[in-house]
PDB file of N, CA and C in Angstrom:
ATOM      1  N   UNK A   1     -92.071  19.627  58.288  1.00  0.00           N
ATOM      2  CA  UNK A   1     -90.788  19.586  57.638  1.00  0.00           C
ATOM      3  C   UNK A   1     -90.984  19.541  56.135  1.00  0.00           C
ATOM      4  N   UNK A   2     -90.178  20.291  55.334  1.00  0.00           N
ATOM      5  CA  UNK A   2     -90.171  20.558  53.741  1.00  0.00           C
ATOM      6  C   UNK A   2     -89.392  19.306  53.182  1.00  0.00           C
ATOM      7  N   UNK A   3     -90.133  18.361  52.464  1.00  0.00           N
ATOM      8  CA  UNK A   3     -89.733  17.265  51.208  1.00  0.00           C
ATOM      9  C   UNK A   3     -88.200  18.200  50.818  1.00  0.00           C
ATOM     10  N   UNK A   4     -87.286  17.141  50.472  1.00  0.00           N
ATOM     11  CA  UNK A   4     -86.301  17.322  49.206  1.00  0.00           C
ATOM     12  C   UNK A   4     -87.398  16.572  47.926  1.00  0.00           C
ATOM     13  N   UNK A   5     -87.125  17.845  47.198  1.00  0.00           N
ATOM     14  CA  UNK A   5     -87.478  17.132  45.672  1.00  0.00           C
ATOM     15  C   UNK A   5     -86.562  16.054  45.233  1.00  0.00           C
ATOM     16  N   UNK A   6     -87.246  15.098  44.477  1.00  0.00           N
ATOM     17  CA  UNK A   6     -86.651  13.704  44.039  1.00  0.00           C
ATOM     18  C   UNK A   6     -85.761  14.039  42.752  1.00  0.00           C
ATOM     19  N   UNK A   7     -84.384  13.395  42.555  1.00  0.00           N
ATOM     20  CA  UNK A   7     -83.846  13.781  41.644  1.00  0.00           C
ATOM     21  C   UNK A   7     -83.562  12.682  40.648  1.00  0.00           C
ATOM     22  N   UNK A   8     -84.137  13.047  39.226  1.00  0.00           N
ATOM     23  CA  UNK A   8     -83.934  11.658  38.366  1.00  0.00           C
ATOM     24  C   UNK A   8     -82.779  10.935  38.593  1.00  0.00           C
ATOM     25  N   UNK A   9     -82.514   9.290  37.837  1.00  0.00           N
ATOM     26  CA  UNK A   9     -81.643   8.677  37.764  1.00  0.00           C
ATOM     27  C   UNK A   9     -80.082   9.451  36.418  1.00  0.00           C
ATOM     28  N   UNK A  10     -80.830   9.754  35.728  1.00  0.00           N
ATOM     29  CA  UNK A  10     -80.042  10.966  35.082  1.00  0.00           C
ATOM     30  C   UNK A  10     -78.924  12.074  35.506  1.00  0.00           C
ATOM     31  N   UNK A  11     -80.030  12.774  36.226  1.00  0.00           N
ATOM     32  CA  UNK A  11     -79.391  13.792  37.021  1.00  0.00           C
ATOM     33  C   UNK A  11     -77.749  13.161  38.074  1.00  0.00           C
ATOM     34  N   UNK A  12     -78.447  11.681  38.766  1.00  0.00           N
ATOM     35  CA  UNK A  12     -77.508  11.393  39.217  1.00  0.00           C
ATOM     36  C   UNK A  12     -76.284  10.596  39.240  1.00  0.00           C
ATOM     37  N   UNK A  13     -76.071  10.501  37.540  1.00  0.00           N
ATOM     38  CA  UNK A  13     -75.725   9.698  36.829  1.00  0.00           C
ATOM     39  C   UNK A  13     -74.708  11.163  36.315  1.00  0.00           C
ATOM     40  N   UNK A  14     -75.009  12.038  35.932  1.00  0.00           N
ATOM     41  CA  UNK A  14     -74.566  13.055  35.273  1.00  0.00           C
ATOM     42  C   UNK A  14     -73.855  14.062  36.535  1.00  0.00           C
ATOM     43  N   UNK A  15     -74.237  13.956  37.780  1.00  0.00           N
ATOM     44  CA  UNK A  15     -73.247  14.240  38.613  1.00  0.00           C
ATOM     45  C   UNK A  15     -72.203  13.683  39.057  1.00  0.00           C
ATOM     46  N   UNK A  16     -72.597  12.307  39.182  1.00  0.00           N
ATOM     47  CA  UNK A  16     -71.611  11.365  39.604  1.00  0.00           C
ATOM     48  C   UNK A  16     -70.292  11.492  38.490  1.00  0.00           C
ATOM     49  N   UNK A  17     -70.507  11.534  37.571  1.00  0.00           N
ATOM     50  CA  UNK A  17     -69.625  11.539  36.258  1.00  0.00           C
ATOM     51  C   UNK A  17     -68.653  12.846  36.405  1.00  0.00           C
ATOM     52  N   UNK A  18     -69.331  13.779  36.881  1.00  0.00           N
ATOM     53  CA  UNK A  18     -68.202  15.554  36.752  1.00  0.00           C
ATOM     54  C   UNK A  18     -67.803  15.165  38.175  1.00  0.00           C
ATOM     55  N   UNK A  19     -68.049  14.829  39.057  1.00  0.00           N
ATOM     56  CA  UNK A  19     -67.346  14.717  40.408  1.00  0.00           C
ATOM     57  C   UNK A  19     -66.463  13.416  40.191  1.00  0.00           C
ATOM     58  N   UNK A  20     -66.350  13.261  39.591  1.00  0.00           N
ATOM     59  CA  UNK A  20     -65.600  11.957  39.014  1.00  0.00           C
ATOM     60  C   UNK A  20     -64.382  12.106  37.796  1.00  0.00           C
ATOM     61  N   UNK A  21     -64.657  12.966  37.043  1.00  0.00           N
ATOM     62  CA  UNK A  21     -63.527  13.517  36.365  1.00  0.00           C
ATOM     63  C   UNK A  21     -62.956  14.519  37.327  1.00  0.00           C
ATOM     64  N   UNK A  22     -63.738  15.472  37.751  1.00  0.00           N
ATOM     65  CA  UNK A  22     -62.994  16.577  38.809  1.00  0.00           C
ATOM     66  C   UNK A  22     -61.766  16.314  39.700  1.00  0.00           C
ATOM     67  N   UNK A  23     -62.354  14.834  40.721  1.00  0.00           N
ATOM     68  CA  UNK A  23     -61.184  14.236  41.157  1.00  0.00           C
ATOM     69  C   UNK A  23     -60.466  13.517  40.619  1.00  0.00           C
ATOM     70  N   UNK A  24     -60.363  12.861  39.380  1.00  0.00           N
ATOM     71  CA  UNK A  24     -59.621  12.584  38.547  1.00  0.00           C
ATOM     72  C   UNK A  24     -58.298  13.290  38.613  1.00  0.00           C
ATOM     73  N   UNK A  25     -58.991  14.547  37.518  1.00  0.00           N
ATOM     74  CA  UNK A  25     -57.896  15.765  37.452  1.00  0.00           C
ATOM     75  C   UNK A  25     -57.213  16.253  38.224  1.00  0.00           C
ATOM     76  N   UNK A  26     -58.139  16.473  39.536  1.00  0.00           N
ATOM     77  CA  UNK A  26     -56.776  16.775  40.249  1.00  0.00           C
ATOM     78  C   UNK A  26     -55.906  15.661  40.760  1.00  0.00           C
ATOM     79  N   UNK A  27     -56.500  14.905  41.198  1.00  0.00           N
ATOM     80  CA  UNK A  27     -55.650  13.862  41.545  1.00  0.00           C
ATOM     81  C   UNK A  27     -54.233  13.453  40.676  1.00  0.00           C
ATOM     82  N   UNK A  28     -54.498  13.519  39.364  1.00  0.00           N
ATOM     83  CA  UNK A  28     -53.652  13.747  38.207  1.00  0.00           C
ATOM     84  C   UNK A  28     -52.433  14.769  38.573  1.00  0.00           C
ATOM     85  N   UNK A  29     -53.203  16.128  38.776  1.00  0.00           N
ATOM     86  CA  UNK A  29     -52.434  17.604  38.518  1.00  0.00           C
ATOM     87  C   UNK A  29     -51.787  17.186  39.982  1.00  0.00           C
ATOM     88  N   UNK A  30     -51.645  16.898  41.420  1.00  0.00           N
ATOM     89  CA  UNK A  30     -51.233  16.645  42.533  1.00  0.00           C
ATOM     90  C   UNK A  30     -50.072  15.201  42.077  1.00  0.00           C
ATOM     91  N   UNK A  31     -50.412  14.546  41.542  1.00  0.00           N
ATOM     92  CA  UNK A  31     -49.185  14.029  41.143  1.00  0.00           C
ATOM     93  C   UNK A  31     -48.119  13.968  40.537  1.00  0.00           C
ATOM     94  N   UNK A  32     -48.347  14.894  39.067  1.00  0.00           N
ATOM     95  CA  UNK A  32     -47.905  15.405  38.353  1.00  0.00           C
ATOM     96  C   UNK A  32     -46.343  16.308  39.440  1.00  0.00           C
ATOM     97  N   UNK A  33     -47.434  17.144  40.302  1.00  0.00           N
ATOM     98  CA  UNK A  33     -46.561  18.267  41.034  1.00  0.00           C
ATOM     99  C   UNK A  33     -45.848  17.846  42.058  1.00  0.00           C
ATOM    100  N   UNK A  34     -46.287  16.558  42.952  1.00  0.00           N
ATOM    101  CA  UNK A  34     -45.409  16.043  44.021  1.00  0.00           C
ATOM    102  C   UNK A  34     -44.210  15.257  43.491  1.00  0.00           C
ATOM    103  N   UNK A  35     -44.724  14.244  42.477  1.00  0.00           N
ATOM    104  CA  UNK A  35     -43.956  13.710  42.145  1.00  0.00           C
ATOM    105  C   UNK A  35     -42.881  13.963  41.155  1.00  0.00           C
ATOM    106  N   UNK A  36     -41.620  13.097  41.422  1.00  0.00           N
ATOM    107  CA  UNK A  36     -40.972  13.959  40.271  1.00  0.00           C
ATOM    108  C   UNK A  36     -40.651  12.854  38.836  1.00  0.00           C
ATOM    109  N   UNK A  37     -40.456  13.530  37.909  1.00  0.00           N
ATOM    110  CA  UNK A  37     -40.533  12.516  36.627  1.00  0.00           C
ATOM    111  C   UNK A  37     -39.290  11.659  36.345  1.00  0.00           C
ATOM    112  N   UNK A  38     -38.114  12.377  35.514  1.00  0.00           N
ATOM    113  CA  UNK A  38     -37.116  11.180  35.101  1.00  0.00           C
ATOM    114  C   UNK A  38     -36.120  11.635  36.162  1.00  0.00           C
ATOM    115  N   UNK A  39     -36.392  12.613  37.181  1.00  0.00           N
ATOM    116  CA  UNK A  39     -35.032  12.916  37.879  1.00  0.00           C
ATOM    117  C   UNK A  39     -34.994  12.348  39.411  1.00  0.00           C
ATOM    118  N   UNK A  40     -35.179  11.231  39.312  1.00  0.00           N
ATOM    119  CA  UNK A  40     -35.655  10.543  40.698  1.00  0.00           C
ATOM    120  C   UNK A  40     -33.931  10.220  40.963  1.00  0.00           C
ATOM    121  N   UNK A  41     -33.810   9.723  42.426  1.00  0.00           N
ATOM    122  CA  UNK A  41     -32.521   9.391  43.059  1.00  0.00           C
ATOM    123  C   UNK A  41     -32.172   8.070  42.323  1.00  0.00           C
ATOM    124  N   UNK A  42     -32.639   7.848  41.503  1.00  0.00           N
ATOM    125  CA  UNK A  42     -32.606   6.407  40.772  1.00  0.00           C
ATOM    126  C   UNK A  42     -31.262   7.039  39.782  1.00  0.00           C
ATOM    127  N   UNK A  43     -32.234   7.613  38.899  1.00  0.00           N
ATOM    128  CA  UNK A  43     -31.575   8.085  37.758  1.00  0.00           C
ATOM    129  C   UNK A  43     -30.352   8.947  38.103  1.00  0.00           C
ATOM    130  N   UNK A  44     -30.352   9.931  39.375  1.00  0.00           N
ATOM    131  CA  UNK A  44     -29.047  10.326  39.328  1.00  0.00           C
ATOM    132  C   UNK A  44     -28.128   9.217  39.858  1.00  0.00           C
ATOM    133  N   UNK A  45     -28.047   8.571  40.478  1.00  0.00           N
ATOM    134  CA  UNK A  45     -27.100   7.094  41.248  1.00  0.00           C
ATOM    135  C   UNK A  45     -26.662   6.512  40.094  1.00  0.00           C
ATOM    136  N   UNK A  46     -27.585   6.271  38.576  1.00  0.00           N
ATOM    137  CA  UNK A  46     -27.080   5.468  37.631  1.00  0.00           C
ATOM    138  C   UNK A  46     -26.474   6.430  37.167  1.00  0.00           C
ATOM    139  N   UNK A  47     -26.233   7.792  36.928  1.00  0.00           N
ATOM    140  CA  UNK A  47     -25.023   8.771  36.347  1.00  0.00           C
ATOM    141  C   UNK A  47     -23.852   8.352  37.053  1.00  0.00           C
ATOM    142  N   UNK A  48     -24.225   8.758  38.284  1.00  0.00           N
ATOM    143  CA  UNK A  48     -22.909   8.768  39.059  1.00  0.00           C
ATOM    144  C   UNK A  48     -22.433   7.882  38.798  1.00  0.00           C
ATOM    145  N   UNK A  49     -22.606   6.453  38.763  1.00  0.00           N
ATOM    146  CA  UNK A  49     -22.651   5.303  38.943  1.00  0.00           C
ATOM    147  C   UNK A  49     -21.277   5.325  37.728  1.00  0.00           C
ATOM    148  N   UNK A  50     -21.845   5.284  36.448  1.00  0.00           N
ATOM    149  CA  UNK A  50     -21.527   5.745  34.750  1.00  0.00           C
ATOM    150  C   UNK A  50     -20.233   6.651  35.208  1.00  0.00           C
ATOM    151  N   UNK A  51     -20.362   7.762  35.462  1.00  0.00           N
ATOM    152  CA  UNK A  51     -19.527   9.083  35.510  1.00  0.00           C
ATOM    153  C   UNK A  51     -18.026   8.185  36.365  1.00  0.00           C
ATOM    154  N   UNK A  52     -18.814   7.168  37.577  1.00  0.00           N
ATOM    155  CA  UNK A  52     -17.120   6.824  38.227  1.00  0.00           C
ATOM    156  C   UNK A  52     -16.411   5.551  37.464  1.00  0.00           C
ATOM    157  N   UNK A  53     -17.529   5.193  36.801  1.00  0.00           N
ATOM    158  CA  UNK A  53     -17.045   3.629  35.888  1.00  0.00           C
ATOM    159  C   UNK A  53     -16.212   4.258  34.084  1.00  0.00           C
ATOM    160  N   UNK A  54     -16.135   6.002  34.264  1.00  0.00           N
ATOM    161  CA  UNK A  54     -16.110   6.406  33.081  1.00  0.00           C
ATOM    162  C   UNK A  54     -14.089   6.935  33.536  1.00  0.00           C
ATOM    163  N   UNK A  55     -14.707   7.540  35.101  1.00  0.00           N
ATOM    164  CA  UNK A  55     -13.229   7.793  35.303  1.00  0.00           C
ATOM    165  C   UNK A  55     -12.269   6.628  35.701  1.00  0.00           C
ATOM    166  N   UNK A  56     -12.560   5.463  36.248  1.00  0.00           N
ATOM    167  CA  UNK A  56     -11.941   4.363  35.743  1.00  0.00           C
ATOM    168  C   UNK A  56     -11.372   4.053  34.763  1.00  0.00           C
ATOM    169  N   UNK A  57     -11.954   4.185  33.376  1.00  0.00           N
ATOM    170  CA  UNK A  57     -11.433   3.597  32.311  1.00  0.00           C
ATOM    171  C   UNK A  57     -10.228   4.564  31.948  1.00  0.00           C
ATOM    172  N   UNK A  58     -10.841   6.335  32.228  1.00  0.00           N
ATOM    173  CA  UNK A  58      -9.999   6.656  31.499  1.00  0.00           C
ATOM    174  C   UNK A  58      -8.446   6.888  32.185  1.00  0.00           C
ATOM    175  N   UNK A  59      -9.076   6.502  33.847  1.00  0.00           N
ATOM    176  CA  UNK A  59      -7.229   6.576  34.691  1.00  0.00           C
ATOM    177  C   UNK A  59      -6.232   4.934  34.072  1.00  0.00           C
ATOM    178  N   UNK A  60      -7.120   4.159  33.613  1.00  0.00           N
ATOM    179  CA  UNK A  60      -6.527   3.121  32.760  1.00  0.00           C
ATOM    180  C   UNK A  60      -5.882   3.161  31.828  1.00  0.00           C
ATOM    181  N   UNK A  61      -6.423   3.947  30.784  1.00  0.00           N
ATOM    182  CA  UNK A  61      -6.270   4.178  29.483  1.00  0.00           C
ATOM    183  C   UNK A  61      -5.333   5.245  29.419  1.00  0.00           C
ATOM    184  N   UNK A  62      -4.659   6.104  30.881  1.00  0.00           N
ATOM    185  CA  UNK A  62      -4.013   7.386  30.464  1.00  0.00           C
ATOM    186  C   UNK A  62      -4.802   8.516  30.242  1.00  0.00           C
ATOM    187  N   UNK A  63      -4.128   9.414  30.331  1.00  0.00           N
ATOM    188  CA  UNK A  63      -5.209  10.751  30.032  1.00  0.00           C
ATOM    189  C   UNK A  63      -4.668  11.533  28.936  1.00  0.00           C
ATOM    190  N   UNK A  64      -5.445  11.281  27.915  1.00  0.00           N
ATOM    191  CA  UNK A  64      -5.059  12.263  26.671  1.00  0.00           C
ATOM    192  C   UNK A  64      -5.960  13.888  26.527  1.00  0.00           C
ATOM    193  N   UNK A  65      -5.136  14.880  26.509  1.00  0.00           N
ATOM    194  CA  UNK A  65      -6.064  15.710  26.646  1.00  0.00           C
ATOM    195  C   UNK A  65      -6.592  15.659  25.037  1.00  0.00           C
ATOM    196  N   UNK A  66      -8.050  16.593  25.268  1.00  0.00           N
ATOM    197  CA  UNK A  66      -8.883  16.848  24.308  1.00  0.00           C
ATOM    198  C   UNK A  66     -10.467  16.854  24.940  1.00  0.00           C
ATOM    199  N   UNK A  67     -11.274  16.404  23.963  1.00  0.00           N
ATOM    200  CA  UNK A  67     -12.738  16.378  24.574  1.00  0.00           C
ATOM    201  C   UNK A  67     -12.899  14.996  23.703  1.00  0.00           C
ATOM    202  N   UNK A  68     -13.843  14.495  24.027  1.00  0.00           N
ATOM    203  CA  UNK A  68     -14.761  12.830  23.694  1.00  0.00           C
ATOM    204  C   UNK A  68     -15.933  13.281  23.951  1.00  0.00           C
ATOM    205  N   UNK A  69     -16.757  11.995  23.403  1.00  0.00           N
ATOM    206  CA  UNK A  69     -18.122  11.666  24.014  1.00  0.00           C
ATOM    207  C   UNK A  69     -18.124  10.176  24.403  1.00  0.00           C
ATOM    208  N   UNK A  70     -18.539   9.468  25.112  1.00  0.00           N
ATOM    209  CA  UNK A  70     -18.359   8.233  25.790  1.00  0.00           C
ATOM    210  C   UNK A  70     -20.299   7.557  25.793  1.00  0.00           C
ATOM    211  N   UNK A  71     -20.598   7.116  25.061  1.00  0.00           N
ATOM    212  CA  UNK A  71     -22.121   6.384  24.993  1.00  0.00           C
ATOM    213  C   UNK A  71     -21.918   5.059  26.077  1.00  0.00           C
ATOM    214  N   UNK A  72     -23.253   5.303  26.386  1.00  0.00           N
ATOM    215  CA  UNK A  72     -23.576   4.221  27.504  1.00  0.00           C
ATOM    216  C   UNK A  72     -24.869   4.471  27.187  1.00  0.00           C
ATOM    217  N   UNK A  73     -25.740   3.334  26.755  1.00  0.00           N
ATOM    218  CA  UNK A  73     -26.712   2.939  26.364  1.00  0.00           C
ATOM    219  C   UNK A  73     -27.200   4.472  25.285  1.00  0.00           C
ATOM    220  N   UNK A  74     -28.538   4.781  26.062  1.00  0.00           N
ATOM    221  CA  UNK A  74     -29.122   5.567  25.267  1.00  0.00           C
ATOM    222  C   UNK A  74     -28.666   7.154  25.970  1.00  0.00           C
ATOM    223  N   UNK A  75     -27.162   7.086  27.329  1.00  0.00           N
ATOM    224  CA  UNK A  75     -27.256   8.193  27.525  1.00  0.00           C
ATOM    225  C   UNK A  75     -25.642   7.910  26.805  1.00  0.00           C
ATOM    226  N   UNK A  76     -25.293   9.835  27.277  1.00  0.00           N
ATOM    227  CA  UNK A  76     -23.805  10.074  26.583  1.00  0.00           C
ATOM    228  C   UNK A  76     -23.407  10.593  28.012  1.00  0.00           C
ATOM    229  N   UNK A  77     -21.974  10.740  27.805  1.00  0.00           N
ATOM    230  CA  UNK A  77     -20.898  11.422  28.923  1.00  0.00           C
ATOM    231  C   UNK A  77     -20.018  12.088  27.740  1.00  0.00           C
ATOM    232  N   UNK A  78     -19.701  13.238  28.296  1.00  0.00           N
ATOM    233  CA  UNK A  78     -18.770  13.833  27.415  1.00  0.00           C
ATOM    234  C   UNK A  78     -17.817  14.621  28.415  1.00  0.00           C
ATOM    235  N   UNK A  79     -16.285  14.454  28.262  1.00  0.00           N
ATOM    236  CA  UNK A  79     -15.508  14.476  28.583  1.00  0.00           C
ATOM    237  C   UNK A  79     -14.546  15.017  28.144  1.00  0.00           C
ATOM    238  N   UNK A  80     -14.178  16.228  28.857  1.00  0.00           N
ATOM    239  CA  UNK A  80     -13.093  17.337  28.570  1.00  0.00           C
ATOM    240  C   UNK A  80     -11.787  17.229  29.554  1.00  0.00           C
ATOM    241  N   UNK A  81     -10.671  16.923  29.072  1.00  0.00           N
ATOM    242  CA  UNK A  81      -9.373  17.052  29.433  1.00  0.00           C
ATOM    243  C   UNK A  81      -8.330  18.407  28.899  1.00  0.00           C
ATOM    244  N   UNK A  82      -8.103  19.028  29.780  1.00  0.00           N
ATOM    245  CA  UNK A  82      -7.233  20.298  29.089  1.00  0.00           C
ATOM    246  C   UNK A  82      -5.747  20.264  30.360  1.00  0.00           C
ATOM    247  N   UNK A  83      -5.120  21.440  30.243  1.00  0.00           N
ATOM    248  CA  UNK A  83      -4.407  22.009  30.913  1.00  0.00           C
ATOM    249  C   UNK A  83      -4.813  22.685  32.846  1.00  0.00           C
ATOM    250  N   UNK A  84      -4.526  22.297  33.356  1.00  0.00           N
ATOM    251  CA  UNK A  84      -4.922  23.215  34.367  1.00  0.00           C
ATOM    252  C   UNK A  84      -4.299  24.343  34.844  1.00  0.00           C
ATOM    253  N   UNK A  85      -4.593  25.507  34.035  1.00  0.00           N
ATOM    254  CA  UNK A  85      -4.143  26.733  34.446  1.00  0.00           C
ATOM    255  C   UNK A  85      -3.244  27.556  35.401  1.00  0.00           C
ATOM    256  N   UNK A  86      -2.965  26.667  36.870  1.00  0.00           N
ATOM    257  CA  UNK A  86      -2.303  27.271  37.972  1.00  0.00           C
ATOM    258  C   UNK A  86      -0.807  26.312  37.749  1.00  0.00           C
ATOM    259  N   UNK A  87      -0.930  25.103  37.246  1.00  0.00           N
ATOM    260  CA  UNK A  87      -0.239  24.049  37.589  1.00  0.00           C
ATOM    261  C   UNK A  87       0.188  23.530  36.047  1.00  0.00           C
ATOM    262  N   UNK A  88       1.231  23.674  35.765  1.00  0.00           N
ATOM    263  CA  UNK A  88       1.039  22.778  34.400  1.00  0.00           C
ATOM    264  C   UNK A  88       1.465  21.460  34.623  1.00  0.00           C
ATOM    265  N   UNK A  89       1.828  20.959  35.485  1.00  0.00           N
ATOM    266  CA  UNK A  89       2.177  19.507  35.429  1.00  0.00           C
ATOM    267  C   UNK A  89       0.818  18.895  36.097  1.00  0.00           C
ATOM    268  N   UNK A  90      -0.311  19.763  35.770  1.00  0.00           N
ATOM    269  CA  UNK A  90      -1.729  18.750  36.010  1.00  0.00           C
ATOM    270  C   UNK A  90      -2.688  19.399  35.240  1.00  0.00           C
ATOM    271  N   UNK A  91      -3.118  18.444  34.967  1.00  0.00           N
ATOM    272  CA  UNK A  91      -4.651  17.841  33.635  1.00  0.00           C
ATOM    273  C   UNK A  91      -5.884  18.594  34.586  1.00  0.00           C
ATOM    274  N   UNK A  92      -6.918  19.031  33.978  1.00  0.00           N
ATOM    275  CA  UNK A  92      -8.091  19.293  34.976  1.00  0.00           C
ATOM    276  C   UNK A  92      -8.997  18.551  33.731  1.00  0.00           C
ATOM    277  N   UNK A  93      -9.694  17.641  34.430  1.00  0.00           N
ATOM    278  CA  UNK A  93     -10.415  16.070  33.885  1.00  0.00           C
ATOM    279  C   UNK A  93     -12.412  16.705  34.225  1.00  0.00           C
ATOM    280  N   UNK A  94     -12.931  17.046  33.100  1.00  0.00           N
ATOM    281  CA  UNK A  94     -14.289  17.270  33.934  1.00  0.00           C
ATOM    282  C   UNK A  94     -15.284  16.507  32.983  1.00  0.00           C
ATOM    283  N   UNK A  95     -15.996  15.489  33.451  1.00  0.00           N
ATOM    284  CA  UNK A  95     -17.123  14.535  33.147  1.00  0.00           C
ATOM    285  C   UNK A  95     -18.420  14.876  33.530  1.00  0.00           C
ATOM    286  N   UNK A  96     -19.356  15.568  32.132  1.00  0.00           N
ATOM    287  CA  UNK A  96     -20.502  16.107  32.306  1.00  0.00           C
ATOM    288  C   UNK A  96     -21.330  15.127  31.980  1.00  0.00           C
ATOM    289  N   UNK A  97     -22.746  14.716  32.659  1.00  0.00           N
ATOM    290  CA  UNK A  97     -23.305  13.878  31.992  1.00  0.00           C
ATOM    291  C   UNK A  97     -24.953  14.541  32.420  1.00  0.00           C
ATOM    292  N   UNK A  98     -25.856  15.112  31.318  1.00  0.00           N
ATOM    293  CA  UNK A  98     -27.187  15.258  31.131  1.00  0.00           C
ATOM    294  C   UNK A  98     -28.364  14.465  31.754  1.00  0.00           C
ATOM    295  N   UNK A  99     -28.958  14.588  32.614  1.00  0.00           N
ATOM    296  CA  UNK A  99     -29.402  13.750  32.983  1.00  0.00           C
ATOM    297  C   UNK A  99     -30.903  14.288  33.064  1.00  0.00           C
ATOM    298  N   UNK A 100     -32.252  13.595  33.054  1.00  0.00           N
ATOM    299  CA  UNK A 100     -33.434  14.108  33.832  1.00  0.00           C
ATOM    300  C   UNK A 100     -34.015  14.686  32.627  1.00  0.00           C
ATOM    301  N   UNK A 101     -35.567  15.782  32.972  1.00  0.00           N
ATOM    302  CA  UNK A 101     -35.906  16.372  32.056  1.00  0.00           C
ATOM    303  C   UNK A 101     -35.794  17.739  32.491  1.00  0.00           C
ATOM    304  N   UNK A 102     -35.950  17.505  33.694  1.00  0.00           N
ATOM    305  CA  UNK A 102     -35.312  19.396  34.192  1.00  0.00           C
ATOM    306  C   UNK A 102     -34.510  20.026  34.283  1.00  0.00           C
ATOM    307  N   UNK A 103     -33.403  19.314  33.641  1.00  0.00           N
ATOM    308  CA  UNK A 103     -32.566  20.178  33.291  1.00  0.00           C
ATOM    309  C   UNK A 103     -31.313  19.993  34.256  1.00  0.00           C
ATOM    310  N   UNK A 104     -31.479  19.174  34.951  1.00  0.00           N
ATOM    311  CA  UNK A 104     -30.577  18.798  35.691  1.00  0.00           C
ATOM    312  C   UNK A 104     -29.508  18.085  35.152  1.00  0.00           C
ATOM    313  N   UNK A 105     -28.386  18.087  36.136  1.00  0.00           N
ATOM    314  CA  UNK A 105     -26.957  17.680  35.333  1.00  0.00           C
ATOM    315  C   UNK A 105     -26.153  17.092  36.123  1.00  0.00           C
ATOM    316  N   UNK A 106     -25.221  16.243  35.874  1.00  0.00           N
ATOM    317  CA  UNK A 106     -24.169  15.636  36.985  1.00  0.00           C
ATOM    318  C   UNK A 106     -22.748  16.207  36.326  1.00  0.00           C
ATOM    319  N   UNK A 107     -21.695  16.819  37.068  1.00  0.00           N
ATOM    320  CA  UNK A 107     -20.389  17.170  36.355  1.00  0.00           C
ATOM    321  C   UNK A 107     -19.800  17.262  37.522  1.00  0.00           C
ATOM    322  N   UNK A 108     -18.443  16.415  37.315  1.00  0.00           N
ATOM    323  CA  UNK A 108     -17.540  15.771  38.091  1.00  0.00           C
ATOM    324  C   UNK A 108     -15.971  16.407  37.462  1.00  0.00           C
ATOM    325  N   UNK A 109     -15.933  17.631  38.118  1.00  0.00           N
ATOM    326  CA  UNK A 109     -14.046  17.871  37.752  1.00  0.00           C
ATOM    327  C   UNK A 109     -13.264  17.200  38.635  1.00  0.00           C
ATOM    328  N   UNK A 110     -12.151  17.218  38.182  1.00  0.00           N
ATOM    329  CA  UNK A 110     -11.088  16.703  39.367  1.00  0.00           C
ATOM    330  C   UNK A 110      -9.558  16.902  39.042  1.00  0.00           C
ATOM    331  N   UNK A 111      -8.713  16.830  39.284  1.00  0.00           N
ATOM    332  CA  UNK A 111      -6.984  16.884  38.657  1.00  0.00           C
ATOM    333  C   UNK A 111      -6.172  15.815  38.704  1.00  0.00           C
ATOM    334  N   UNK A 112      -5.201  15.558  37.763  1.00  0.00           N
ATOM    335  CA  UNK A 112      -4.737  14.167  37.752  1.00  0.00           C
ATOM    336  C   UNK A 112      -3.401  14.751  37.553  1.00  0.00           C
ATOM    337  N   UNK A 113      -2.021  14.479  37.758  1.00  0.00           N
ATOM    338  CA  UNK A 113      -0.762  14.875  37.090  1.00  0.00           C
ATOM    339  C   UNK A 113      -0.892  13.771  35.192  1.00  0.00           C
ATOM    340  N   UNK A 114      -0.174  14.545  34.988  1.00  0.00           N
ATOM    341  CA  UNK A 114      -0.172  14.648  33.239  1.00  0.00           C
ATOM    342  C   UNK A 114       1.096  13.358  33.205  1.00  0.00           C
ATOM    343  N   UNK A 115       1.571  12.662  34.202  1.00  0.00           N
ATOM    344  CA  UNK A 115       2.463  11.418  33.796  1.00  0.00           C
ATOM    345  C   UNK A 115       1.402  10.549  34.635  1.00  0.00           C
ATOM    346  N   UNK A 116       0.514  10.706  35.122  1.00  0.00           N
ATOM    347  CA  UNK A 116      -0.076   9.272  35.822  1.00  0.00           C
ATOM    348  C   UNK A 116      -1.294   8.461  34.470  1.00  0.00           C
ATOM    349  N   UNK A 117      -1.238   7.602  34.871  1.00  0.00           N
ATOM    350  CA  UNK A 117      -1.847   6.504  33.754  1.00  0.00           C
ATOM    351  C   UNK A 117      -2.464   5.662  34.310  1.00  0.00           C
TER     352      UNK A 117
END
């Protein structure tokens, strides 16, 4: 039977190290791709969350048409009230709010009559 040649402490010091970043990296790049970053079911629940605590205030407050922006912490809601086109005795109310890094978005239309408050 043929010897394996002996391999310095070096050598196996210097492999151990690239098979060691190798799985690193991917291990990295596989998480990167399964997982997802700021757009988890977390973060959309706290929009929604915002978006129905936003239409609250404003079925309180009356509905003035125009557009706003509404801050809640470090995010915004911005909020467009106009005419609704088929109907004039109703408002069409739509609450967009930015969410995530992909680009994802939460927007909530809905119709209200133009005397409710």
């Amino acid at each position: 039977m043929g010897k394996l040649p002996a391999s310095s402490l070096v050598e196996v010091l210097v492999t151990s190290i690239i098979f060691l970043t190798v799985f690193t990296l991917s291990l990295e790049t596989v998480t990167r791709l399964v997982l997802p970053g700021e757009d988890t079911p977390l973060s959309e629940a706290v929009a929604s969350q915002r978006i129905d605590l936003l239409r609250q205030e404003l079925s309180e407050a009356g509905y003035a048409e125009g557009s706003s922006i509404h801050l809640f912490g470090a995010d915004t809601l911005q909020v467009r009230i106009r005419p609704y086109p088929a109907n004039e005795n109703l408002l069409q109310v739509t609450i967009f709010s930015p969410t995530g890094s992909r680009g994802k978005a939460t927007e909530l239309t809905y119709l209200v009559a133009k005397t409710e408050r």
